[in-house]
N, C-alpha and C. Protein backbone atom coordinates (compact mmCIF):
# COMPACT_ATOMS: atom_id res chain seq x y z
N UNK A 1 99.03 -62.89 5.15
CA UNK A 1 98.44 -64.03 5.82
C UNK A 1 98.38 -63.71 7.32
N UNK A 2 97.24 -63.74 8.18
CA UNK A 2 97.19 -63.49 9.25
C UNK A 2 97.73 -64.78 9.94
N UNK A 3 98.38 -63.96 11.36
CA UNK A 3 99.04 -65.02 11.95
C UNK A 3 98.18 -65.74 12.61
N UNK A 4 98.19 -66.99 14.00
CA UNK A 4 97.94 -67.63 15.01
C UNK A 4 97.10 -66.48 15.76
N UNK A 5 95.45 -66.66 16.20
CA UNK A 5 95.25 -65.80 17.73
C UNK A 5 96.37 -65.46 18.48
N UNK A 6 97.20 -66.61 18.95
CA UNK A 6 97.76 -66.32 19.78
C UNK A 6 99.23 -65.32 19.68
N UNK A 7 99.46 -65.96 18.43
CA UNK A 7 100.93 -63.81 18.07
C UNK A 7 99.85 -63.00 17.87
N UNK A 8 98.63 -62.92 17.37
CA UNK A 8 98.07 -61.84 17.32
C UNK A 8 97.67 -61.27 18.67
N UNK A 9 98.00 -62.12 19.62
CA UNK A 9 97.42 -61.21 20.98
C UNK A 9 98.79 -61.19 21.59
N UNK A 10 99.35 -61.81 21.80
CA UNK A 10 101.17 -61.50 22.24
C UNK A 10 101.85 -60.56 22.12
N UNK A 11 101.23 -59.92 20.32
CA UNK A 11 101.61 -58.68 20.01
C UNK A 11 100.99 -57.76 19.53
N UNK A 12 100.05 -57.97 20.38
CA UNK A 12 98.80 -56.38 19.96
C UNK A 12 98.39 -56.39 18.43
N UNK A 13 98.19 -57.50 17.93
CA UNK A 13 97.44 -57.13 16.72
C UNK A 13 96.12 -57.89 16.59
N UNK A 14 95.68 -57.98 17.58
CA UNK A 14 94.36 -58.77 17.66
C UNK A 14 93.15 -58.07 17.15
N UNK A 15 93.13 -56.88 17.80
CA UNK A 15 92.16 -56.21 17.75
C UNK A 15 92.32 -55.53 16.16
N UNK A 16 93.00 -54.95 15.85
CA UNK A 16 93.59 -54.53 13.95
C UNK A 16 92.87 -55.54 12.97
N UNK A 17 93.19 -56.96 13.70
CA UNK A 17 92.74 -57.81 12.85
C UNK A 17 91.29 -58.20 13.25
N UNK A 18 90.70 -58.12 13.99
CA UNK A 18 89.19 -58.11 13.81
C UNK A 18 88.21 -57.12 13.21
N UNK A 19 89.24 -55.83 13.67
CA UNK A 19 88.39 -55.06 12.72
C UNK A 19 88.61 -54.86 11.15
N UNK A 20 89.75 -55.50 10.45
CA UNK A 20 89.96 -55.89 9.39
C UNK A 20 89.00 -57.18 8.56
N UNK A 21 89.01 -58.18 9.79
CA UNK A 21 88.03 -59.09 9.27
C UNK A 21 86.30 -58.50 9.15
N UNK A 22 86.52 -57.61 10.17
CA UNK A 22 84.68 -56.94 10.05
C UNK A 22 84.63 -55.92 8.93
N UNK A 23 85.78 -55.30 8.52
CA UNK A 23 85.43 -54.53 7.14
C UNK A 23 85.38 -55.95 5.74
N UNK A 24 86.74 -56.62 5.82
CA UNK A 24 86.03 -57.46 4.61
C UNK A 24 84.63 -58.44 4.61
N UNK A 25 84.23 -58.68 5.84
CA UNK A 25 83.13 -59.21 5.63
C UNK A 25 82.02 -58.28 5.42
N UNK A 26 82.19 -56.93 5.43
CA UNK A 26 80.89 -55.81 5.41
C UNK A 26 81.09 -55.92 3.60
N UNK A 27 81.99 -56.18 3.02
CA UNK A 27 82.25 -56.17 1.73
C UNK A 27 83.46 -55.23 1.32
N UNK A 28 83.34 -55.48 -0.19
CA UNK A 28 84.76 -54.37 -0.31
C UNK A 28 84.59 -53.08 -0.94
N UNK A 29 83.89 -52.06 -1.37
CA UNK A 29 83.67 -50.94 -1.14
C UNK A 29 83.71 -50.05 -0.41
N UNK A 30 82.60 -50.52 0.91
CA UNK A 30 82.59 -49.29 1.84
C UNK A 30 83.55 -48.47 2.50
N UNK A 31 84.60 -49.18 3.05
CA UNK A 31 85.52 -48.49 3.50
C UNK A 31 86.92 -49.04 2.38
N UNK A 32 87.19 -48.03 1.66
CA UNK A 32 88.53 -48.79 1.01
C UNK A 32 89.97 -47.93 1.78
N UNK A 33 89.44 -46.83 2.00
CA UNK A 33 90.71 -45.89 2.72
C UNK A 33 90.95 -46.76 4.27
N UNK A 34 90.01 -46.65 4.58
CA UNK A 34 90.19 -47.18 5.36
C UNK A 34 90.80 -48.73 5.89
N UNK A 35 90.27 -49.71 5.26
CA UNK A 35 91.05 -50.93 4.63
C UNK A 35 92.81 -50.73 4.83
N UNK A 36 92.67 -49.91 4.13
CA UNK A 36 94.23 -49.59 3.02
C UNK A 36 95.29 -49.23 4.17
N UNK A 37 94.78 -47.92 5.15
CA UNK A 37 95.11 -47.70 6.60
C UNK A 37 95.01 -48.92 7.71
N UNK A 38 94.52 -49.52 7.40
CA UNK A 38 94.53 -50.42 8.33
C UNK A 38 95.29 -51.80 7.82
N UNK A 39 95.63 -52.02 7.02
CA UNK A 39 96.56 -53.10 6.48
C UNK A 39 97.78 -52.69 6.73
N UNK A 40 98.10 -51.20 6.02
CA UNK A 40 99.49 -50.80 6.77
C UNK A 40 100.02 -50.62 7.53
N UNK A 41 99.21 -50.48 8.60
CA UNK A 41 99.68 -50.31 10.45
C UNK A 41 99.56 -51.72 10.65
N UNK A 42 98.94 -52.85 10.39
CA UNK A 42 99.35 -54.18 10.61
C UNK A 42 100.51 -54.52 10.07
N UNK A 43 100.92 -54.19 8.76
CA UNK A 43 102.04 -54.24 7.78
C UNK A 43 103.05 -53.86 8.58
N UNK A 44 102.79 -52.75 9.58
CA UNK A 44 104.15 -52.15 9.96
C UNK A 44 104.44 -52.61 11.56
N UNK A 45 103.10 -53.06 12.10
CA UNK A 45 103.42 -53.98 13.12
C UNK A 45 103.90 -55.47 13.13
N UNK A 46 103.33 -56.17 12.30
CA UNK A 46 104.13 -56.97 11.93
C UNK A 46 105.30 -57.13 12.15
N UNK A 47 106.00 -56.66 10.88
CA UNK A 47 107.24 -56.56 10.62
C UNK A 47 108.05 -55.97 12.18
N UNK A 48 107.73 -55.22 13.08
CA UNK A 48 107.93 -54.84 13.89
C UNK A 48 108.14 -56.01 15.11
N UNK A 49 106.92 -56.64 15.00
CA UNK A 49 107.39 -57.72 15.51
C UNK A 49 108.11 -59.48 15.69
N UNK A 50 108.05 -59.50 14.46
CA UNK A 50 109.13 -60.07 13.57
C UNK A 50 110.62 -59.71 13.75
N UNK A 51 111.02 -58.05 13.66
CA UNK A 51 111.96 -58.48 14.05
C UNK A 51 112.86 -58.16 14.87
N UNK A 52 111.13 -58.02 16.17
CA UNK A 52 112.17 -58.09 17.60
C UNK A 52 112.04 -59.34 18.17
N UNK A 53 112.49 -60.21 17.59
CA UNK A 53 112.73 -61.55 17.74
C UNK A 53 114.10 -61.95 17.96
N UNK A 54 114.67 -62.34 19.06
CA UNK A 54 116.35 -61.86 18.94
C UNK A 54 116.46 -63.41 18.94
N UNK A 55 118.15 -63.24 18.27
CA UNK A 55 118.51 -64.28 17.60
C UNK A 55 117.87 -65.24 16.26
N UNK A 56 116.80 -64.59 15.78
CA UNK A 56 116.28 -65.04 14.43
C UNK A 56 116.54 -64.22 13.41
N UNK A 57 117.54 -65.50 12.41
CA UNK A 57 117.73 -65.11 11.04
C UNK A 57 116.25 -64.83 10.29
N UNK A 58 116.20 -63.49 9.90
CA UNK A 58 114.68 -63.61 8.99
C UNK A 58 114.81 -64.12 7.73
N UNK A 59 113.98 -64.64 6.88
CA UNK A 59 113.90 -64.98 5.46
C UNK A 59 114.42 -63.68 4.54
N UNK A 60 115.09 -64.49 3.61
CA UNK A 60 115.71 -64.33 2.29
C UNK A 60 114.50 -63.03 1.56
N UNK A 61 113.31 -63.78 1.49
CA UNK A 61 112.50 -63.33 0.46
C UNK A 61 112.07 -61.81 1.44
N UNK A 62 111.69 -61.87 2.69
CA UNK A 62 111.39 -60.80 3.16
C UNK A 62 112.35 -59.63 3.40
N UNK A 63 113.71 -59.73 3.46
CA UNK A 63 114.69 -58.96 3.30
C UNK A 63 114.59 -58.34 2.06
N UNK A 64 114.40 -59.32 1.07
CA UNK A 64 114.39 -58.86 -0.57
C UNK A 64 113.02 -58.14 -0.47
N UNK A 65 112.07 -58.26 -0.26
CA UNK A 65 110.96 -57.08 -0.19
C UNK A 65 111.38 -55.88 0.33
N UNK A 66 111.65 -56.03 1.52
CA UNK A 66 111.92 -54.60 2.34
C UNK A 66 113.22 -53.57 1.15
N UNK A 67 114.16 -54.90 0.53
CA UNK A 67 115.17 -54.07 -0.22
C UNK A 67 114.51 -53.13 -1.31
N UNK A 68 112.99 -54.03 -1.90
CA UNK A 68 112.44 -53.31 -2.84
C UNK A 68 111.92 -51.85 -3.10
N UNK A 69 111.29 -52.13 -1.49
CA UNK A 69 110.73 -50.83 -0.86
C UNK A 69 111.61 -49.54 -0.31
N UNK A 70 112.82 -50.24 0.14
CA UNK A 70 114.11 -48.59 0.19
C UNK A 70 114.46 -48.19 -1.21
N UNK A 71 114.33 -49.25 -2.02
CA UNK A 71 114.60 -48.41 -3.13
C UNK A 71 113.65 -47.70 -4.03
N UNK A 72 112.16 -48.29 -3.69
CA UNK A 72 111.65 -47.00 -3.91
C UNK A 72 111.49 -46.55 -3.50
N UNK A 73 111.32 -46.33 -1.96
CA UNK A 73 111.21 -44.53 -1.30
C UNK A 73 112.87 -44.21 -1.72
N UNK A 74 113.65 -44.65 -2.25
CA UNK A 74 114.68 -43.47 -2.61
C UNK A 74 114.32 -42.64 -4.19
N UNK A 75 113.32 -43.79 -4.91
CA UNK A 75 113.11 -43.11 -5.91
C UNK A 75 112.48 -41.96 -5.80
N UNK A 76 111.43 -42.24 -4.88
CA UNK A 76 110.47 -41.32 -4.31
C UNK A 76 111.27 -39.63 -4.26
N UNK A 77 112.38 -40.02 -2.96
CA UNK A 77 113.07 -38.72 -2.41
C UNK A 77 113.65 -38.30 -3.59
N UNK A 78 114.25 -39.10 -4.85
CA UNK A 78 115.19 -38.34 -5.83
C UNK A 78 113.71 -37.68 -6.41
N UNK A 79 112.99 -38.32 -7.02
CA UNK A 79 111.65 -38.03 -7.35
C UNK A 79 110.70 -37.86 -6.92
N UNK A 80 109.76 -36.98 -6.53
CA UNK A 80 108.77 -36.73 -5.81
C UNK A 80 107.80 -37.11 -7.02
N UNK A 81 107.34 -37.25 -8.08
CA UNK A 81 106.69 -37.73 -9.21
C UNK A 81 106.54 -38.62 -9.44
N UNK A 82 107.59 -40.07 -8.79
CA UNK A 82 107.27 -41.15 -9.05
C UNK A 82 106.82 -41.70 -7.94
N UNK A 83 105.62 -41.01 -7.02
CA UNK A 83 104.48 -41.40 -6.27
C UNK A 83 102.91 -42.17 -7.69
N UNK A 84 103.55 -41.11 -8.70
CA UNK A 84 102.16 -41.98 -9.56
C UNK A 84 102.56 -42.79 -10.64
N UNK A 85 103.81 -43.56 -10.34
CA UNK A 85 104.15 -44.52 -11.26
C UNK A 85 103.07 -46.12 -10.61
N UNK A 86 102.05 -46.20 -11.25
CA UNK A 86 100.84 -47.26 -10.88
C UNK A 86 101.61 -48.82 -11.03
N UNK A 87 102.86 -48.97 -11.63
CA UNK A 87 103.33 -50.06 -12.10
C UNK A 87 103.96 -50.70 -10.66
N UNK A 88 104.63 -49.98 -9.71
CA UNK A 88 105.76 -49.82 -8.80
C UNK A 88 104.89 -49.52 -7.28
N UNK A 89 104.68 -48.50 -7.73
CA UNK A 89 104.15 -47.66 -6.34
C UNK A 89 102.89 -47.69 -6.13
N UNK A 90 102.32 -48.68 -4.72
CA UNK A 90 100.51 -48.90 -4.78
C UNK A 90 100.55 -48.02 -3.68
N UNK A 91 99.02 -47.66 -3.53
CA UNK A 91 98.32 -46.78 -2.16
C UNK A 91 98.87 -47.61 -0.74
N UNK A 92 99.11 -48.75 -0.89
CA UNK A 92 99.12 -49.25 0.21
C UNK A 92 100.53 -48.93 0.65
N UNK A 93 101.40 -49.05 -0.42
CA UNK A 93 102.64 -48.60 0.10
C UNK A 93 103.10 -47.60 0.59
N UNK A 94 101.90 -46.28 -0.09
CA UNK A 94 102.52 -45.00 -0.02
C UNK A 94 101.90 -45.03 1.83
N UNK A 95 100.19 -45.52 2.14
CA UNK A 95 100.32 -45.56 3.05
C UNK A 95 100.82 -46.09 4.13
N UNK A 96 101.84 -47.29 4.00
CA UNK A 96 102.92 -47.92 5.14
C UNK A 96 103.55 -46.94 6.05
N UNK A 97 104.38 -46.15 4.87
CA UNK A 97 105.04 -45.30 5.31
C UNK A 97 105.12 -43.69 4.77
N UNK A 98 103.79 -43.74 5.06
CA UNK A 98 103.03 -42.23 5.04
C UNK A 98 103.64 -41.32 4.46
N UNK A 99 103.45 -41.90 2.71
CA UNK A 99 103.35 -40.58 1.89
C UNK A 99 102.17 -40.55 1.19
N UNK A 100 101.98 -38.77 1.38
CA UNK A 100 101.33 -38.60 0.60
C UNK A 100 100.49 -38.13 -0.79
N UNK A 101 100.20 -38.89 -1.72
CA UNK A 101 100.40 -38.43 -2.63
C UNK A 101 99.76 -36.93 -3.07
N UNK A 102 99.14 -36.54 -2.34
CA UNK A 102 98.80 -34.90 -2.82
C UNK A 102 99.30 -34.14 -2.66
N UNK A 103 100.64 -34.22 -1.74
CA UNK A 103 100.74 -33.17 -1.08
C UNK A 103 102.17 -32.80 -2.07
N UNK A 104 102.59 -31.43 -1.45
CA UNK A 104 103.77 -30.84 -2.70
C UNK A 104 105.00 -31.96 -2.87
N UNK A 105 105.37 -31.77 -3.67
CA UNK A 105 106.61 -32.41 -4.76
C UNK A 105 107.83 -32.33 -3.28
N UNK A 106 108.14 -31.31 -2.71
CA UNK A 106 109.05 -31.34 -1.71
C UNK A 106 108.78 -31.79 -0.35
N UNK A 107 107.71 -31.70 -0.22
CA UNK A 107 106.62 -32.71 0.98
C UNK A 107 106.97 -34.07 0.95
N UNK A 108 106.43 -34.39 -0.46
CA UNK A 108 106.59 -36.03 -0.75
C UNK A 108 108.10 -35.99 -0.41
N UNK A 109 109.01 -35.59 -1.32
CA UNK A 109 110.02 -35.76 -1.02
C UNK A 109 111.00 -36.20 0.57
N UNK A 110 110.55 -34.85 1.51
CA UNK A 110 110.94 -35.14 2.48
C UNK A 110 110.19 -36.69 3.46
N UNK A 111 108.83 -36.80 3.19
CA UNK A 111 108.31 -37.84 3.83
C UNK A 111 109.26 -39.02 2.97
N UNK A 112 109.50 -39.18 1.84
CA UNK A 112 110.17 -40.18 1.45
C UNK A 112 111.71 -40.66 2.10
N UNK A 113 112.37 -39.08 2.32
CA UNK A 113 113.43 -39.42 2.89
C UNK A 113 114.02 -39.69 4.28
N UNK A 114 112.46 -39.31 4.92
CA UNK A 114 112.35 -39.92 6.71
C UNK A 114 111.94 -41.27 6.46
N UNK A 115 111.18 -41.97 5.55
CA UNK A 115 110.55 -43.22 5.70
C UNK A 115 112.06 -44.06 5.25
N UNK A 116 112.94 -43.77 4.31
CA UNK A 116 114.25 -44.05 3.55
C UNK A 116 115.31 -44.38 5.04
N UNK A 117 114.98 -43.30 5.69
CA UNK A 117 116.05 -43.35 7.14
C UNK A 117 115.74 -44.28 7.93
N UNK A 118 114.64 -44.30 7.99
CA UNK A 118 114.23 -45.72 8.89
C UNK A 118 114.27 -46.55 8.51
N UNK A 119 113.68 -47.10 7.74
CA UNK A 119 114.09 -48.47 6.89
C UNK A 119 115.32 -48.73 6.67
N UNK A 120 116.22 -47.80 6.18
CA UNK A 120 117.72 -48.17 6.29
C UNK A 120 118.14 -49.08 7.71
N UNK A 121 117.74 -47.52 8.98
CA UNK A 121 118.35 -47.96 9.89
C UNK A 121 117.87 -49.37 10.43
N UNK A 122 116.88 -49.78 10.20
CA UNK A 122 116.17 -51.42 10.35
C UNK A 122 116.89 -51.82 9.44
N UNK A 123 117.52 -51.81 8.81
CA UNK A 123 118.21 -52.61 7.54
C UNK A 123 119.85 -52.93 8.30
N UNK A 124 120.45 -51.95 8.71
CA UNK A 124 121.31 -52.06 9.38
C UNK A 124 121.39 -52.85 10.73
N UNK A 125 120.48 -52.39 11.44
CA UNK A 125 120.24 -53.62 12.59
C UNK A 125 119.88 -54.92 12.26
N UNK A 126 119.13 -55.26 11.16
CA UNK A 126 118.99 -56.90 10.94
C UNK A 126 120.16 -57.18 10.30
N UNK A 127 120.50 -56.39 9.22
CA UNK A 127 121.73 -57.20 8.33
C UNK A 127 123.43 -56.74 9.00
N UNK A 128 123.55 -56.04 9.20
CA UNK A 128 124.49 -55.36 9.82
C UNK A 128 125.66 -54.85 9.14
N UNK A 129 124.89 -54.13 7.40
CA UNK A 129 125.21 -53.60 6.55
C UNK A 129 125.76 -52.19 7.38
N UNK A 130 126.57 -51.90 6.36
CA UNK A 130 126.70 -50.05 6.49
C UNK A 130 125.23 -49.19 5.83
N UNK A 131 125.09 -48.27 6.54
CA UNK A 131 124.00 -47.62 6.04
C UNK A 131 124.35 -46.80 4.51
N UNK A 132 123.19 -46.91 4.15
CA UNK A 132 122.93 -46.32 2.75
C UNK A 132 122.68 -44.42 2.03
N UNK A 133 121.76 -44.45 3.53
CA UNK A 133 121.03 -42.92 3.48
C UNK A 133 122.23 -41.96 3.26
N UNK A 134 122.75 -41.32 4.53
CA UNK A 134 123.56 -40.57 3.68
C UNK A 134 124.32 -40.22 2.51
N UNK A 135 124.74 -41.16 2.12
CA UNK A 135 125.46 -41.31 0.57
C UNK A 135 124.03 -40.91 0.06
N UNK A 136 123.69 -41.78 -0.05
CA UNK A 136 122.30 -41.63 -1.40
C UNK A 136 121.45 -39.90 -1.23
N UNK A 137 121.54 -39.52 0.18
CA UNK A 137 121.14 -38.12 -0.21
C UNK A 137 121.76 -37.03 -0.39
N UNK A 138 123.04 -37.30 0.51
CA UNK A 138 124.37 -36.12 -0.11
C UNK A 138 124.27 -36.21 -1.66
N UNK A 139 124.32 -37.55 -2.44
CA UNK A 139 124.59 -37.35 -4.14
C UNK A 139 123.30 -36.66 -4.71
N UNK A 140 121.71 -36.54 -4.22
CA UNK A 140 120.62 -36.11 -4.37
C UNK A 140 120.79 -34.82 -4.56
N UNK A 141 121.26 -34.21 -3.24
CA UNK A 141 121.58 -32.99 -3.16
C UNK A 141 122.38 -32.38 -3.81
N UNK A 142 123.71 -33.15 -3.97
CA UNK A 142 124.90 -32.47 -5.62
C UNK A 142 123.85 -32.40 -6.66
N UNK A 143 123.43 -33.37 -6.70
CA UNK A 143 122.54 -33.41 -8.20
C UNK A 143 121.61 -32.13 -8.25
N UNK A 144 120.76 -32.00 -7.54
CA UNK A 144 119.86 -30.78 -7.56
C UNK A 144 120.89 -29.12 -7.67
N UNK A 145 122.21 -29.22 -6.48
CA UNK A 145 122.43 -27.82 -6.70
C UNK A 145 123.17 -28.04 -8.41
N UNK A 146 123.60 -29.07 -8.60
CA UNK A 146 124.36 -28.84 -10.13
C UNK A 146 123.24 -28.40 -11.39
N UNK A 147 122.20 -29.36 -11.07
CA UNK A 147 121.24 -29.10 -12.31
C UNK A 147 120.56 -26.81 -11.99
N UNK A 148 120.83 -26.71 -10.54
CA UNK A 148 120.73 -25.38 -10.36
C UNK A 148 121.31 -24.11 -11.07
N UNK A 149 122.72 -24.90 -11.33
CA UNK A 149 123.88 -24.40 -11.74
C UNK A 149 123.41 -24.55 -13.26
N UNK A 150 123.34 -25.73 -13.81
CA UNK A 150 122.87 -25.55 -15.14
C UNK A 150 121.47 -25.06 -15.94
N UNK A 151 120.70 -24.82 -15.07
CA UNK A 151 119.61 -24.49 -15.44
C UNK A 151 119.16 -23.05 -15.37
N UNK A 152 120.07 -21.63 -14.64
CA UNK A 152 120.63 -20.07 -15.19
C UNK A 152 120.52 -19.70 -16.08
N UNK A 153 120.07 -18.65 -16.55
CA UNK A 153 119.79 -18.02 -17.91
C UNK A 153 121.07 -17.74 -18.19
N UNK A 154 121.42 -18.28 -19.28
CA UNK A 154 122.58 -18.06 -20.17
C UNK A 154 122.29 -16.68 -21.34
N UNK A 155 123.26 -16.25 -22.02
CA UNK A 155 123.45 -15.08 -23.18
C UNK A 155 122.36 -15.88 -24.03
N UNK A 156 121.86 -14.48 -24.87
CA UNK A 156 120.71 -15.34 -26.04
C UNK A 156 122.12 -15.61 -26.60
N UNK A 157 122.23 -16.86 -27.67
CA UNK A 157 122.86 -17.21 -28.70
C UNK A 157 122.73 -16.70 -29.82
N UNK A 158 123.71 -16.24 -30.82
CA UNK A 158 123.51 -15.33 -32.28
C UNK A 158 122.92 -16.51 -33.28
N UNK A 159 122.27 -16.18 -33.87
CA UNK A 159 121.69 -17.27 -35.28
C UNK A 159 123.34 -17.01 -36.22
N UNK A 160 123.46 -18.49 -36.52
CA UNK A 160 124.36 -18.78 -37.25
C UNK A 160 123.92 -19.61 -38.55
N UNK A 161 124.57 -18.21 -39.78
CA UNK A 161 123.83 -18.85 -40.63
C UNK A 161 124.70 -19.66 -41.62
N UNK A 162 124.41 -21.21 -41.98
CA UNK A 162 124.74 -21.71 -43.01
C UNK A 162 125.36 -21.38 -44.02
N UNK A 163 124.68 -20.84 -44.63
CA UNK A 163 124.54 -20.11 -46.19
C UNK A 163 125.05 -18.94 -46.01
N UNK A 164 126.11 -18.16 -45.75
CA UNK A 164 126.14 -17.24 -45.92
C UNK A 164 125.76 -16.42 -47.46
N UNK A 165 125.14 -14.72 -47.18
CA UNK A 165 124.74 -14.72 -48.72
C UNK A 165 125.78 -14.36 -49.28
N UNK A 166 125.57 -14.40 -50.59
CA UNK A 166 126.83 -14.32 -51.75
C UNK A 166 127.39 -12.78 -51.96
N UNK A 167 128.42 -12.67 -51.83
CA UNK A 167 128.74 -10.96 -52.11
C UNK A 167 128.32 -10.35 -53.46
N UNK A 168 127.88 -11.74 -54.52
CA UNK A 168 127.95 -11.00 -55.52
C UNK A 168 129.09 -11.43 -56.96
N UNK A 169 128.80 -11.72 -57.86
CA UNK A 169 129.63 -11.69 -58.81
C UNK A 169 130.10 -10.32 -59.35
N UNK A 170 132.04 -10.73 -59.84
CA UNK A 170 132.46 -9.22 -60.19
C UNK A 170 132.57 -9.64 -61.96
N UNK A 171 132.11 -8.45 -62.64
CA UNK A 171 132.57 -8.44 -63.47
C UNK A 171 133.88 -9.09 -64.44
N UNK A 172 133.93 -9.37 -65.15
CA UNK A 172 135.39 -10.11 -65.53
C UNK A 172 135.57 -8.96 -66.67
N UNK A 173 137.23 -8.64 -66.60
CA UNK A 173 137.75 -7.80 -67.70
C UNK A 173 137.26 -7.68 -68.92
């Protein structure tokens, strides 16, 4: 929901938002990347200015969004693959906080876990939680060198057979 002219010019989003209103009124095709880029830099100004608002408790529900979104860019950083889970993860999100989805599996990754750091650390300044990030990527990192550890070519294994065959019947006296 766009704000008042007047926060939109207080805090530099005046101009974002006119040219937002001049792409949806050109219709919704022509520019969709563009759109998409430009909702998220409002998205991220916004919020930006929201909450340098000192001495305001922010809403319940918008805390609970932002919580939604560290936890998936942590899915992101454990997973670089679940950039194309369509259920969870939209374009708009990946473009908020600029990931991208083409780029390599350890790319994504790392953009996930700079966008993860920041948001934390905004998480910590509004709520005045302990931060999250480190824990959550030190255990990332056990996890990867262990599965390293398990994933070494081991000895081939001998076929073990069931049935062993029969020696044979002996004669009886």
């Amino acid at each position: 929901m766009p704000p008042s002219r007047y926060v939109a010019l207080r805090y530099g989003l005046a101009d974002d938002y006119d040219r937002l209103d001049r792409l949806h009124r050109s219709g919704p095709e022509p520019a969709y990347d563009e759109g998409v880029a430009l909702e998220s830099r409002l998205c991220r100004n916004a919020e930006k200015a929201a909450e340098s608002i000192k001495d305001v408790r922010l809403p319940d529900f918008y805390l609970e969004k932002l919580n939604e979104e560290l936890e998936n860019l942590g899915r992101i950083a454990a997973s670089p693959d679940a950039v194309h889970d369509i259920l969870h993860i939209s374009p708009d999100f990946l473009a908020k906080y600029g990931i991208d989805k083409n780029a390599s599996a350890t790319e994504r990754s790392c953009q996930a876990e700079k966008a993860y750091r920041e948001l934390d650390a905004r998480f910590v300044r509004m709520t005045g939680r302990r931060p999250y990030a480190d824990e959550l990527f030190a255990s990332i990192r056990r996890k990867r060198e262990n599965s390293g550890i398990e994933n070494r070519p081991r000895q081939a294994q001998r076929t073990i057979l069931w049935n062993p065959p029969s020696k044979g019947r002996k004669m009886g006296i």
